[in-house]
C-alpha atoms as a PDB file:
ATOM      1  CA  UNK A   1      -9.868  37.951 -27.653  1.00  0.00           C
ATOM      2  CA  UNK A   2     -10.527  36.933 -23.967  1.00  0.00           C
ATOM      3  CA  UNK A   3      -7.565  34.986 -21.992  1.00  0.00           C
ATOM      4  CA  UNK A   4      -8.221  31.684 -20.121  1.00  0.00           C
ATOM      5  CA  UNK A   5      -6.585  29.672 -17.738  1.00  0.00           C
ATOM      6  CA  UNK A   6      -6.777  27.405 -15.244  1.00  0.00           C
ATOM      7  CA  UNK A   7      -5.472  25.389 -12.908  1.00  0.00           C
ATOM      8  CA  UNK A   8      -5.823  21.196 -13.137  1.00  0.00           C
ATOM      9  CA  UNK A   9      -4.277  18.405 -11.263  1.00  0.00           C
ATOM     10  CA  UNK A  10      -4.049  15.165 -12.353  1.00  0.00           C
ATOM     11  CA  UNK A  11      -4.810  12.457  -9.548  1.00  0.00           C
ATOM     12  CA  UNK A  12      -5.248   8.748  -9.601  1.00  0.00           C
ATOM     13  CA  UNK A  13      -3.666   5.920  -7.847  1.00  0.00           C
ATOM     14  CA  UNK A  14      -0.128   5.057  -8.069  1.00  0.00           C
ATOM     15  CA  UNK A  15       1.368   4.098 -11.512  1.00  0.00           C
ATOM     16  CA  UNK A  16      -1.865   4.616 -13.564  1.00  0.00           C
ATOM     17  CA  UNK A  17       0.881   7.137 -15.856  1.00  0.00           C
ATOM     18  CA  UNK A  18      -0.189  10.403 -14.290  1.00  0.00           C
ATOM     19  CA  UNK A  19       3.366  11.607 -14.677  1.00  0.00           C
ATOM     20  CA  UNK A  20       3.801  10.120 -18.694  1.00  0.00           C
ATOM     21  CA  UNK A  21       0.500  11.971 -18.808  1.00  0.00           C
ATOM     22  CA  UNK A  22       1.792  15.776 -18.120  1.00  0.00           C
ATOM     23  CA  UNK A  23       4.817  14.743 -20.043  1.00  0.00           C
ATOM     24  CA  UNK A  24       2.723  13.868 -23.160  1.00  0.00           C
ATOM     25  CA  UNK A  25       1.057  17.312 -23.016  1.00  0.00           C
ATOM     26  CA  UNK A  26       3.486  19.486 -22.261  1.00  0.00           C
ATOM     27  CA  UNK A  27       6.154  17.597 -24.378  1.00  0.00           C
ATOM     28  CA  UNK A  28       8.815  17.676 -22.349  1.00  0.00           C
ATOM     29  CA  UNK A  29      10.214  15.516 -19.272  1.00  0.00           C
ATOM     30  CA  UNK A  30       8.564  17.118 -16.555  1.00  0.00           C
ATOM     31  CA  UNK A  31       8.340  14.641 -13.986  1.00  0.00           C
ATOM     32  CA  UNK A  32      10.009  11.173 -13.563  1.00  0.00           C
ATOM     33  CA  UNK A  33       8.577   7.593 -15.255  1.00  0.00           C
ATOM     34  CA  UNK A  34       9.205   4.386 -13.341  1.00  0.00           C
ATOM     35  CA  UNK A  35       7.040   1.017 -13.309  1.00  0.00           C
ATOM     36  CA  UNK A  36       7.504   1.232  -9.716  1.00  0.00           C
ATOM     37  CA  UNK A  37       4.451   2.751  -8.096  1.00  0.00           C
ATOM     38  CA  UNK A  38       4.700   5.875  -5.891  1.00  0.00           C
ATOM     39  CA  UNK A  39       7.543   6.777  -7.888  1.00  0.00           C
ATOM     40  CA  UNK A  40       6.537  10.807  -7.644  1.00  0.00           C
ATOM     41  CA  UNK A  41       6.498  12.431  -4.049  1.00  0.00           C
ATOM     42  CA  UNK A  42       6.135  15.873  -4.696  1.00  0.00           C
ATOM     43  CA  UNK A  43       3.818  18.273  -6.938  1.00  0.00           C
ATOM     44  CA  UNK A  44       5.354  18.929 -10.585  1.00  0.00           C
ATOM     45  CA  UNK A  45       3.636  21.718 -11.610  1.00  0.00           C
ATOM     46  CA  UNK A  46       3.334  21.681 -15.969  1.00  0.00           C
ATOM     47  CA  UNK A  47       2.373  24.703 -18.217  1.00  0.00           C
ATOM     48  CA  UNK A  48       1.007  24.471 -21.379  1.00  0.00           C
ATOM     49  CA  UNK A  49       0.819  27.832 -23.564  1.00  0.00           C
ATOM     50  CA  UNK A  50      -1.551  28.835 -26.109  1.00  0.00           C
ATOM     51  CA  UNK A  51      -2.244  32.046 -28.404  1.00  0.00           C
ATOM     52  CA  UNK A  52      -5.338  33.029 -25.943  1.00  0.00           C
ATOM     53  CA  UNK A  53      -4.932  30.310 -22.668  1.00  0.00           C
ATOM     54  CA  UNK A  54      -2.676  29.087 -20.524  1.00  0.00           C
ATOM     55  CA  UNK A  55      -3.355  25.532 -18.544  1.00  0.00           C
ATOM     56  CA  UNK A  56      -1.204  24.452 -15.339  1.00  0.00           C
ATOM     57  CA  UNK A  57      -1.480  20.809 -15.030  1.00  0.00           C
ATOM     58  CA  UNK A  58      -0.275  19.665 -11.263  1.00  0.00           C
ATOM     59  CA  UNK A  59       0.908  16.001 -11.263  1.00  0.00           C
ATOM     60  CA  UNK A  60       0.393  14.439  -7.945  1.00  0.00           C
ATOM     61  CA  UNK A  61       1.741  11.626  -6.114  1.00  0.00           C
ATOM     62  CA  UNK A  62      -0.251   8.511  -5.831  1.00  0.00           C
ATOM     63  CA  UNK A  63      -3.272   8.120  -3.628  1.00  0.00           C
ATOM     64  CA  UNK A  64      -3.010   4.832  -1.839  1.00  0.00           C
ATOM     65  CA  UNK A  65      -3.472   3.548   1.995  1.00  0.00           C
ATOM     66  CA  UNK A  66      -0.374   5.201   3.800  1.00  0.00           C
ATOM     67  CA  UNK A  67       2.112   3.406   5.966  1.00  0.00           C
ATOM     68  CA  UNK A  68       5.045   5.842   7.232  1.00  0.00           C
ATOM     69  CA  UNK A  69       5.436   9.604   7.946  1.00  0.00           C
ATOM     70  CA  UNK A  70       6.473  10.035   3.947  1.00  0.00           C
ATOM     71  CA  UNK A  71       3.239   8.405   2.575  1.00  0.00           C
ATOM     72  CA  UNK A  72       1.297  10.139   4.455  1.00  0.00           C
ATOM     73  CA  UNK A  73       2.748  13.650   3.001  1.00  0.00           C
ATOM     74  CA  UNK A  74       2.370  12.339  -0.698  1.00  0.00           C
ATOM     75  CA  UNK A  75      -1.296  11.188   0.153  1.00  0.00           C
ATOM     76  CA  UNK A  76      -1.834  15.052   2.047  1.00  0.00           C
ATOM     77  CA  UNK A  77      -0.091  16.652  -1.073  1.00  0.00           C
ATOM     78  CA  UNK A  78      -2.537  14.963  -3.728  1.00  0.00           C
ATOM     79  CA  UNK A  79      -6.002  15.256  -1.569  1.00  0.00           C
ATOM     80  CA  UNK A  80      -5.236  19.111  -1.247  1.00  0.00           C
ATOM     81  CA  UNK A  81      -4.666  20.013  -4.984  1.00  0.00           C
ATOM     82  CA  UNK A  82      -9.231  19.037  -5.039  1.00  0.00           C
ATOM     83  CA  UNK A  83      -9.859  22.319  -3.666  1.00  0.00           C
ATOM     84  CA  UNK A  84      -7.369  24.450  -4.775  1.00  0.00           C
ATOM     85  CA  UNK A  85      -7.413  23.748  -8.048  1.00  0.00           C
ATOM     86  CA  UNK A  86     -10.025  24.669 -11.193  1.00  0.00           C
ATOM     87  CA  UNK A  87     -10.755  20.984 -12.815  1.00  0.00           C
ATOM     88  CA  UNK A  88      -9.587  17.883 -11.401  1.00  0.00           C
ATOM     89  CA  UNK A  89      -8.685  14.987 -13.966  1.00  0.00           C
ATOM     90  CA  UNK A  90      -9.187  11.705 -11.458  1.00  0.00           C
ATOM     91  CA  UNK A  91      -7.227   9.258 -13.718  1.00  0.00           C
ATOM     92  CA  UNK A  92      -7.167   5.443 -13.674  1.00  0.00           C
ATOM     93  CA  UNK A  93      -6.544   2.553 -15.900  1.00  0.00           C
ATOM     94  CA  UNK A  94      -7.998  -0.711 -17.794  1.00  0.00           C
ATOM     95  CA  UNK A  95      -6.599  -4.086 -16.288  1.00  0.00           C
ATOM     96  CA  UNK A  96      -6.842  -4.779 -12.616  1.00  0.00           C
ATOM     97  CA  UNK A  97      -7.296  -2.023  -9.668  1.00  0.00           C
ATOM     98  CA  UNK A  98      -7.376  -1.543  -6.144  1.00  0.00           C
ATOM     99  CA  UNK A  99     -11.071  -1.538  -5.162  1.00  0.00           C
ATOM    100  CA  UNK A 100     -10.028  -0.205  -1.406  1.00  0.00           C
ATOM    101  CA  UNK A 101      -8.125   2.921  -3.268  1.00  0.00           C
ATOM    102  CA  UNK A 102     -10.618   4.010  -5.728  1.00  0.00           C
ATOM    103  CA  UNK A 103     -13.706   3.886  -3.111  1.00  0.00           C
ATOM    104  CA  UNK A 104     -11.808   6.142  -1.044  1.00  0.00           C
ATOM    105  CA  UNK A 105     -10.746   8.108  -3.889  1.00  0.00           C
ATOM    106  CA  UNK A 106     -14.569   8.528  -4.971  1.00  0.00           C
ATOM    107  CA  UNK A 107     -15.403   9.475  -1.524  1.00  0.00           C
ATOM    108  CA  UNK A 108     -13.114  12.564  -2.003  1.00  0.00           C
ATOM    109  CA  UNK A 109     -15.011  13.729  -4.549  1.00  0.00           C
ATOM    110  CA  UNK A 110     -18.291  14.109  -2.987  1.00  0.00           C
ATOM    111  CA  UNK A 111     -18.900  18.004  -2.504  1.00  0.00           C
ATOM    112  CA  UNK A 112     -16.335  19.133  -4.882  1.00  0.00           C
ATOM    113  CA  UNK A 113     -18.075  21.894  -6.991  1.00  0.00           C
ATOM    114  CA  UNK A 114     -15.975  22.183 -10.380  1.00  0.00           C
ATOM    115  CA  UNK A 115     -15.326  19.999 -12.973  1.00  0.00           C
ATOM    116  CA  UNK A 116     -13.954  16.329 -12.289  1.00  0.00           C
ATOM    117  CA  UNK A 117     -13.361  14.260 -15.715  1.00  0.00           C
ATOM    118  CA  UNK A 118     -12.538  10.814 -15.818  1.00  0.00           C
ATOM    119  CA  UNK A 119      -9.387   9.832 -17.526  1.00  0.00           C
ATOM    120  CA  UNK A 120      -9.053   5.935 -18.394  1.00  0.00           C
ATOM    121  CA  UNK A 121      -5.824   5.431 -19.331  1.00  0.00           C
ATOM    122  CA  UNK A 122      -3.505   2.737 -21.233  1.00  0.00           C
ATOM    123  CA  UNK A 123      -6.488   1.693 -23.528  1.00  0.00           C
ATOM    124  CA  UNK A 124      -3.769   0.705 -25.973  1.00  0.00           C
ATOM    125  CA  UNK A 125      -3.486  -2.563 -24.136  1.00  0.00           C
ATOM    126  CA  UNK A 126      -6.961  -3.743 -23.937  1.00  0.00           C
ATOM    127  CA  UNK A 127      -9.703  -3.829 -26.479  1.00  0.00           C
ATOM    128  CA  UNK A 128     -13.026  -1.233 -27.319  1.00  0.00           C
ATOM    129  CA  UNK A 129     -15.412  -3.988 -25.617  1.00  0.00           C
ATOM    130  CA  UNK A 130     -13.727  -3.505 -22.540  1.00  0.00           C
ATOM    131  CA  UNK A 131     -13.431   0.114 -21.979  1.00  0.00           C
ATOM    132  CA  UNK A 132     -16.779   0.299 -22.413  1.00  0.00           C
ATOM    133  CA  UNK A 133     -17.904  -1.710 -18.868  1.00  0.00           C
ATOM    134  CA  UNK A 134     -15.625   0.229 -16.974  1.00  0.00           C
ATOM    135  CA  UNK A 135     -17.004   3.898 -18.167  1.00  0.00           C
ATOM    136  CA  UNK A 136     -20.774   2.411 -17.487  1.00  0.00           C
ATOM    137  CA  UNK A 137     -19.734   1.207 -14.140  1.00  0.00           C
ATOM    138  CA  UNK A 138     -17.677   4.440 -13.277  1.00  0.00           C
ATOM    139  CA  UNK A 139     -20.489   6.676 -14.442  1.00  0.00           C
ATOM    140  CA  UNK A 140     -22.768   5.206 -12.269  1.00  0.00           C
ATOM    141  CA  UNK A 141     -20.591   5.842  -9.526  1.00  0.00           C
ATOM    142  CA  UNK A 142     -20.009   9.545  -9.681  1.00  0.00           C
ATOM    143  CA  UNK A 143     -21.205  11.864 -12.175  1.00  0.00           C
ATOM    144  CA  UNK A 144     -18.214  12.399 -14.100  1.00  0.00           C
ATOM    145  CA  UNK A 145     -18.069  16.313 -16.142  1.00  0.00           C
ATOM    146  CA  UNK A 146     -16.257  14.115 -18.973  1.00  0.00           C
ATOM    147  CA  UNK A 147     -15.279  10.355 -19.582  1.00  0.00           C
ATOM    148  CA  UNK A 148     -12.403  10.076 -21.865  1.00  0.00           C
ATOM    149  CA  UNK A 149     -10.394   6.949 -22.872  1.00  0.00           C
ATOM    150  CA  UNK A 150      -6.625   7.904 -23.538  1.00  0.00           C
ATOM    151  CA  UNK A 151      -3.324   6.408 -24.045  1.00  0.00           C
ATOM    152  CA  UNK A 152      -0.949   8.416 -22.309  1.00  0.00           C
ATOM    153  CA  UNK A 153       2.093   6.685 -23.880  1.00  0.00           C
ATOM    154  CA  UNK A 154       0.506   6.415 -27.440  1.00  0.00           C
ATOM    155  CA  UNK A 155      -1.131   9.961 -26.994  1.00  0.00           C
ATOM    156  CA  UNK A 156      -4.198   8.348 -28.137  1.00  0.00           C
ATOM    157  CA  UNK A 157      -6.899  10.376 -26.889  1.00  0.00           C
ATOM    158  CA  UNK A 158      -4.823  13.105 -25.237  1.00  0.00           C
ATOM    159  CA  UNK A 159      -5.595  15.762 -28.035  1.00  0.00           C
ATOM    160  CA  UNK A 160      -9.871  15.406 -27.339  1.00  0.00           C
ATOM    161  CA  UNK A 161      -8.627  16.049 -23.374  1.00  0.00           C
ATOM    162  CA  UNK A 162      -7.180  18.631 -24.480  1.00  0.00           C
ATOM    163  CA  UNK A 163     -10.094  20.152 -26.567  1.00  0.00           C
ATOM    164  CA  UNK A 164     -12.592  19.552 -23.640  1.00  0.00           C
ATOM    165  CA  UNK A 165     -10.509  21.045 -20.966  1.00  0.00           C
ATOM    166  CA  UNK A 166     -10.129  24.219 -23.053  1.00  0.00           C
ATOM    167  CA  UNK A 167     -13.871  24.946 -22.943  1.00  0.00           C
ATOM    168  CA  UNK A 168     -13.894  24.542 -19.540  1.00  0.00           C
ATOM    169  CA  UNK A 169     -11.465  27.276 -19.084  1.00  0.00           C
ATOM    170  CA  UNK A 170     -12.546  30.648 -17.488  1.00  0.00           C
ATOM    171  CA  UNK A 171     -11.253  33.921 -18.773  1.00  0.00           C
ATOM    172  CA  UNK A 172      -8.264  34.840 -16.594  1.00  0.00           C
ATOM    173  CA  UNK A 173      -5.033  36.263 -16.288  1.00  0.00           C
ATOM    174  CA  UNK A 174      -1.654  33.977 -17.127  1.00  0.00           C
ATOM    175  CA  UNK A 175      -0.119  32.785 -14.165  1.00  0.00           C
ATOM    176  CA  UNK A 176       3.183  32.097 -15.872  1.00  0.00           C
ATOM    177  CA  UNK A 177       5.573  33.480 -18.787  1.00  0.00           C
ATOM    178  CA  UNK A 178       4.568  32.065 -22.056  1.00  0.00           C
ATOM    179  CA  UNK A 179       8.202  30.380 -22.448  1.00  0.00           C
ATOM    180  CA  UNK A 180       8.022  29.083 -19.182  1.00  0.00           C
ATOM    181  CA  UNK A 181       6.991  25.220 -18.788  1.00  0.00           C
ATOM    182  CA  UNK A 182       7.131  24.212 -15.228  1.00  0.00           C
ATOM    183  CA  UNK A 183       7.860  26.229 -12.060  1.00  0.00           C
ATOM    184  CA  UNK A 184      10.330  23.775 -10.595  1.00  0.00           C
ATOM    185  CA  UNK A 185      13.445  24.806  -9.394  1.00  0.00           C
ATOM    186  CA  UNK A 186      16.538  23.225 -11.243  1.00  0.00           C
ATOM    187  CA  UNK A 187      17.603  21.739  -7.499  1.00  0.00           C
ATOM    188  CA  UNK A 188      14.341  20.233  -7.459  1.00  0.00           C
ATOM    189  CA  UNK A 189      14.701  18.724 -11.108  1.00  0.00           C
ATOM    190  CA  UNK A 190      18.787  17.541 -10.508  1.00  0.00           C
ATOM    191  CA  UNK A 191      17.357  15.624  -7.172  1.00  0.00           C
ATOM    192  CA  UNK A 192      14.369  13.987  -9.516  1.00  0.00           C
ATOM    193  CA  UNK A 193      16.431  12.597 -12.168  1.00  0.00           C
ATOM    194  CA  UNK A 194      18.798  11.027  -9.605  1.00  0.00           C
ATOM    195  CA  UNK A 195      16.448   9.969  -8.055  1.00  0.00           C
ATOM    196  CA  UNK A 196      14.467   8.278 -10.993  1.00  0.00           C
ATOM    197  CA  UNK A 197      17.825   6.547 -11.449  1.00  0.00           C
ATOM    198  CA  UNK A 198      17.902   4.704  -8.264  1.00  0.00           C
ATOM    199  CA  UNK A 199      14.551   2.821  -9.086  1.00  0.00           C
ATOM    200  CA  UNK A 200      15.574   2.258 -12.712  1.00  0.00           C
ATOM    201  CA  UNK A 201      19.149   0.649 -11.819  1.00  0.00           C
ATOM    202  CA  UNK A 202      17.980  -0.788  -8.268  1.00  0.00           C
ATOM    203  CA  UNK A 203      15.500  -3.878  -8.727  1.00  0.00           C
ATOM    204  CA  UNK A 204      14.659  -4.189  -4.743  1.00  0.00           C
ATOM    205  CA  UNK A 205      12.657  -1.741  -2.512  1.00  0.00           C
ATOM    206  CA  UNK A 206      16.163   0.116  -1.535  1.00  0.00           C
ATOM    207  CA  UNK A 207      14.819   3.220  -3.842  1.00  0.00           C
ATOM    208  CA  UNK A 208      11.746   3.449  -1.503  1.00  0.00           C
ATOM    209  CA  UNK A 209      13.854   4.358   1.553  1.00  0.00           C
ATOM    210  CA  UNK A 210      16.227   6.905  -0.589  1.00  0.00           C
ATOM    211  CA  UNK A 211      15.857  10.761  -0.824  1.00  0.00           C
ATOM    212  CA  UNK A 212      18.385  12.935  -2.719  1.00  0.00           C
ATOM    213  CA  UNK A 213      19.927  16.208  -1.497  1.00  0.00           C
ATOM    214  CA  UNK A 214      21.572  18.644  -3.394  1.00  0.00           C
ATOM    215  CA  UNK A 215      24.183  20.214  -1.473  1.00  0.00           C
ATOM    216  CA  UNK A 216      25.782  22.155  -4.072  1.00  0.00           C
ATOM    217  CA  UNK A 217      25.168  23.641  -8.593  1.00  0.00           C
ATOM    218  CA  UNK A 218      27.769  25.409  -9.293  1.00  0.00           C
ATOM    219  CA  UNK A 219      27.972  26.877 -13.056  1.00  0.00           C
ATOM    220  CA  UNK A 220      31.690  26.835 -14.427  1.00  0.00           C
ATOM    221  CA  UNK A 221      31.516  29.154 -17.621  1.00  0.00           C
ATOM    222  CA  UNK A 222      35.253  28.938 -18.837  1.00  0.00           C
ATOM    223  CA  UNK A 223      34.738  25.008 -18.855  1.00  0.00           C
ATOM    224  CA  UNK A 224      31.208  24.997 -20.079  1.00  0.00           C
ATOM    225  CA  UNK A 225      31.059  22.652 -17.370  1.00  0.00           C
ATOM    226  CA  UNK A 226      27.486  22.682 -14.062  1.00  0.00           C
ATOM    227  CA  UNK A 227      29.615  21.122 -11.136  1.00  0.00           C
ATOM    228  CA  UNK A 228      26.668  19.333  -9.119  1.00  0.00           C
ATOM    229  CA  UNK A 229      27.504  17.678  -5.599  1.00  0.00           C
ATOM    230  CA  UNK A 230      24.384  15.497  -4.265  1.00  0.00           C
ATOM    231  CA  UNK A 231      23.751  13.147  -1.371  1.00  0.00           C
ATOM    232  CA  UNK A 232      21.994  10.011  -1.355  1.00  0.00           C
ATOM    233  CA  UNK A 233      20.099   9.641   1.790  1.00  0.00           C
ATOM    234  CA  UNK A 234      19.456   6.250   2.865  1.00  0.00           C
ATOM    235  CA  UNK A 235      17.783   4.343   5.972  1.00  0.00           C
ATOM    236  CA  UNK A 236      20.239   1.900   7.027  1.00  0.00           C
ATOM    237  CA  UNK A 237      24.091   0.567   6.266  1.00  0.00           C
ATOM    238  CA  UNK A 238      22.447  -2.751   4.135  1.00  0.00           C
ATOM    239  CA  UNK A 239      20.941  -0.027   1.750  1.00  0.00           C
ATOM    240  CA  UNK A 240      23.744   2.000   1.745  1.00  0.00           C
ATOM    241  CA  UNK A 241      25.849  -0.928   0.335  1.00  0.00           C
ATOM    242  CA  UNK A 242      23.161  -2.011  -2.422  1.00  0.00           C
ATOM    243  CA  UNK A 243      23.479   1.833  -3.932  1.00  0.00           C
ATOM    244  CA  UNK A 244      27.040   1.408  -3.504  1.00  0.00           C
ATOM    245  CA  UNK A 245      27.906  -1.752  -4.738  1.00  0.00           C
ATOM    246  CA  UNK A 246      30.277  -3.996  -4.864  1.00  0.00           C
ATOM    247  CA  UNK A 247      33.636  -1.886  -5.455  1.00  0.00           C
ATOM    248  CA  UNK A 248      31.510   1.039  -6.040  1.00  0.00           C
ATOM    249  CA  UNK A 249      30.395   0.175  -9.222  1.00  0.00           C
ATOM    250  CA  UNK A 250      26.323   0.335  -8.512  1.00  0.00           C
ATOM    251  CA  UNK A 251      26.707   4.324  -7.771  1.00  0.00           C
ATOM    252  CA  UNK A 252      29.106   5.068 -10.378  1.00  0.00           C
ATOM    253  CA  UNK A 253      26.287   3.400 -13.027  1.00  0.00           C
ATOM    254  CA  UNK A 254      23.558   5.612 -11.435  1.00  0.00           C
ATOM    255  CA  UNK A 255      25.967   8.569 -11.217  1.00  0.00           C
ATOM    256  CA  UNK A 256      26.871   8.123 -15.294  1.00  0.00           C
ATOM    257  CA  UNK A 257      22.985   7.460 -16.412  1.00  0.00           C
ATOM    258  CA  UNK A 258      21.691  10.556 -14.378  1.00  0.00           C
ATOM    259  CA  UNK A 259      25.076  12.920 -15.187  1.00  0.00           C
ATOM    260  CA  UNK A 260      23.831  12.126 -19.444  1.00  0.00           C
ATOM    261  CA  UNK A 261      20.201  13.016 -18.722  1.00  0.00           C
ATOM    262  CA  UNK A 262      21.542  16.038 -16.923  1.00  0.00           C
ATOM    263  CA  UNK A 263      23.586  16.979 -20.162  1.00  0.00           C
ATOM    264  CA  UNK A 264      20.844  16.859 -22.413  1.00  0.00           C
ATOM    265  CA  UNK A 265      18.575  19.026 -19.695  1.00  0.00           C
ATOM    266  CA  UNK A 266      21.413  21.432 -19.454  1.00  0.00           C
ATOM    267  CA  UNK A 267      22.898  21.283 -23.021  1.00  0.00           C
ATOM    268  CA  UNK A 268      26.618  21.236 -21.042  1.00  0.00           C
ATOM    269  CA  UNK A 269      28.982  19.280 -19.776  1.00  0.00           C
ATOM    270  CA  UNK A 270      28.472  17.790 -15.784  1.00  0.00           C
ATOM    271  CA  UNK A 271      30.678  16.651 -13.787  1.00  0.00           C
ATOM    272  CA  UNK A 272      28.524  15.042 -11.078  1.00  0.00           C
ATOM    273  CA  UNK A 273      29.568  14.570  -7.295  1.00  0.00           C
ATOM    274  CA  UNK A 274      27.077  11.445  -5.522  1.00  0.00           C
ATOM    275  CA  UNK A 275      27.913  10.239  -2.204  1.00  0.00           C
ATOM    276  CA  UNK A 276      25.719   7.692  -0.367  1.00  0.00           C
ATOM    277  CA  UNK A 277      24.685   8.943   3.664  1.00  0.00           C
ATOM    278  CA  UNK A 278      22.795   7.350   6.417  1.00  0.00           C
ATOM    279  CA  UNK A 279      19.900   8.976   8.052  1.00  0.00           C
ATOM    280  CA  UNK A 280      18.183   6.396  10.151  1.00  0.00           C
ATOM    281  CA  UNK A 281      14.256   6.309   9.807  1.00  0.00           C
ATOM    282  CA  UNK A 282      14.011   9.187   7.820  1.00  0.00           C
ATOM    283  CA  UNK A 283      10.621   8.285   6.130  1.00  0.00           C
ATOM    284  CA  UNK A 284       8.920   8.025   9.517  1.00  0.00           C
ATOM    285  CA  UNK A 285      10.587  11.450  11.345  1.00  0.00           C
ATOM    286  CA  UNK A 286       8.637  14.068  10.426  1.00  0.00           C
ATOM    287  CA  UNK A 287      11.439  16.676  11.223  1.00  0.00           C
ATOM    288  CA  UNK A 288      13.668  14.205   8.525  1.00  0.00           C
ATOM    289  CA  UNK A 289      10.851  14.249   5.549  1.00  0.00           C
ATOM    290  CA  UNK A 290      10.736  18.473   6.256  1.00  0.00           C
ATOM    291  CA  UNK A 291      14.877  19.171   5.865  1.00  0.00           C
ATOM    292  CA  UNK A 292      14.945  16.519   3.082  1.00  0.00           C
ATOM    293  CA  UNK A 293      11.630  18.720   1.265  1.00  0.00           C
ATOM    294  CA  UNK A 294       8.910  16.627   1.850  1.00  0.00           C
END
């Protein structure tokens, strides 16, 4: 029996569900969910294991006109996973869209010499009749390997993705153990799920201008306890007093919703250490974006 494998990003806009997407297939909460857009920033690599395959699925941030330092290394981040990886998934949805973003994302694609498939997400919302227009006008756009409709939060969809991806797999070795799901690092995943948090309990742009550090995961066995101590990092003293709150109740809500989540991850008890910090400007200095890991 011959291995396969592969890597495949999955690229798009922002908030088209790239990131409900890898979690669907990989069945498991890989990378954060917000209705904010340009909720991800970095790559979350996902592995899915078969008898005789193994697929790496990268999710990438959103690809959308850049305005600071920060944007500009989520937009670098996604445009570099075309050529390194095997197939590229370009993924969109029904409803309205950014014409400006998807002609530049198109552009991208011209000269890429592997497989690109079309995903058209959230089809659970709209009707048949008008999936139809947009795969007519998007195939005469760019010729597309695959067009398939999906439902990323349904799964609708996601199983014939699955299928068609397969065959497109070339015999090679596997990159990863077969129990092993994503290559994060459990730093990286502790900053994430504070971090997705802060735009869940935080209704204004404040979660935009915040980056989470972890400063400290330490395992306590005789207390079946993971001691975490994180920083907030915001970009000026107004911010710092939304995550706050008044009488410190905002942070001690995000500290309590992220500390559960971290439980279940961990299957232990946290005790979870969040302080708020000012770092002027840091989504413009480059120097800031690199110590804070983007």
């Amino acid at each position: 029996m011959t291995f396969k494998s592969g890597f495949i990003a999955i690229a798009g806009p922002p908030n088209v569900g790239k990131s409900t997407l890898l979690n669907r297939i990989t069945g498991a909460k890989l990378s954060i969910v917000s209705p904010k857009p340009q909720t991800t920033r970095n790559r979350v690599t996902g592995i899915l294991n078969g008898t005789d395959f193994q697929m790496v699925f990268v999710d990438t941030p959103g690809i959308h006109k850049t305005r600071t330092a920060l944007h500009q290394s989520m937009v670098s981040s996604a445009l570099a996973t075309f050529s390194e990886v095997d197939i590229l998934l370009l993924m969109i949805q029904t409803g309205a869209r950014n014409e400006e973003e998807i002609s530049s994302l198109l552009g991208n694609l011209k000269g890429l010499k592997k497989p690109v498939f079309l995903i058209i997400n959230k089809i659970d919302k709209v009707t048949k009749e008008k999936v139809l227009p947009i795969i007519g006008e998007y195939g005469r756009r760019h010729a597309f390997e695959e067009v398939i409709p999906i439902s990323a939060l349904k799964g609708y969809g996601v199983e014939k993705l699955l299928g068609e991806l397969k065959t497109r797999l070339m015999p090679g070795p596997q990159f990863f153990p077969a129990d092993m799901q994503t290559d994060q690092t459990e730093e990286f995943w502790i900053s994430e799920v504070i971090r997705e948090k802060l735009y869940h309990h935080i209704r204004q742009e404040v979660p935009y201008s915040c980056a989470v550090l972890i400063d400290n995961v330490e395992d306590v066995p005789d207390r079946d306890l993971l001691r975490i101590t994180a920083r907030i990092c915001v970009e000026t003293d107004s911010q710092k007093g939304i995550v706050i709150g008044q009488g410190g109740r905002m942070i001690k809500s995000i500290g309590r919703s992220a500390r559960l989540e971290l439980e279940t991850i961990f299957e232990t008890g946290v005790f979870l250490d969040l302080t708020v910090r000012v770092e002027k400007n840091w989504s413009k200095d480059t120097k800031a974006l690199r110590r804070l890991g983007y």
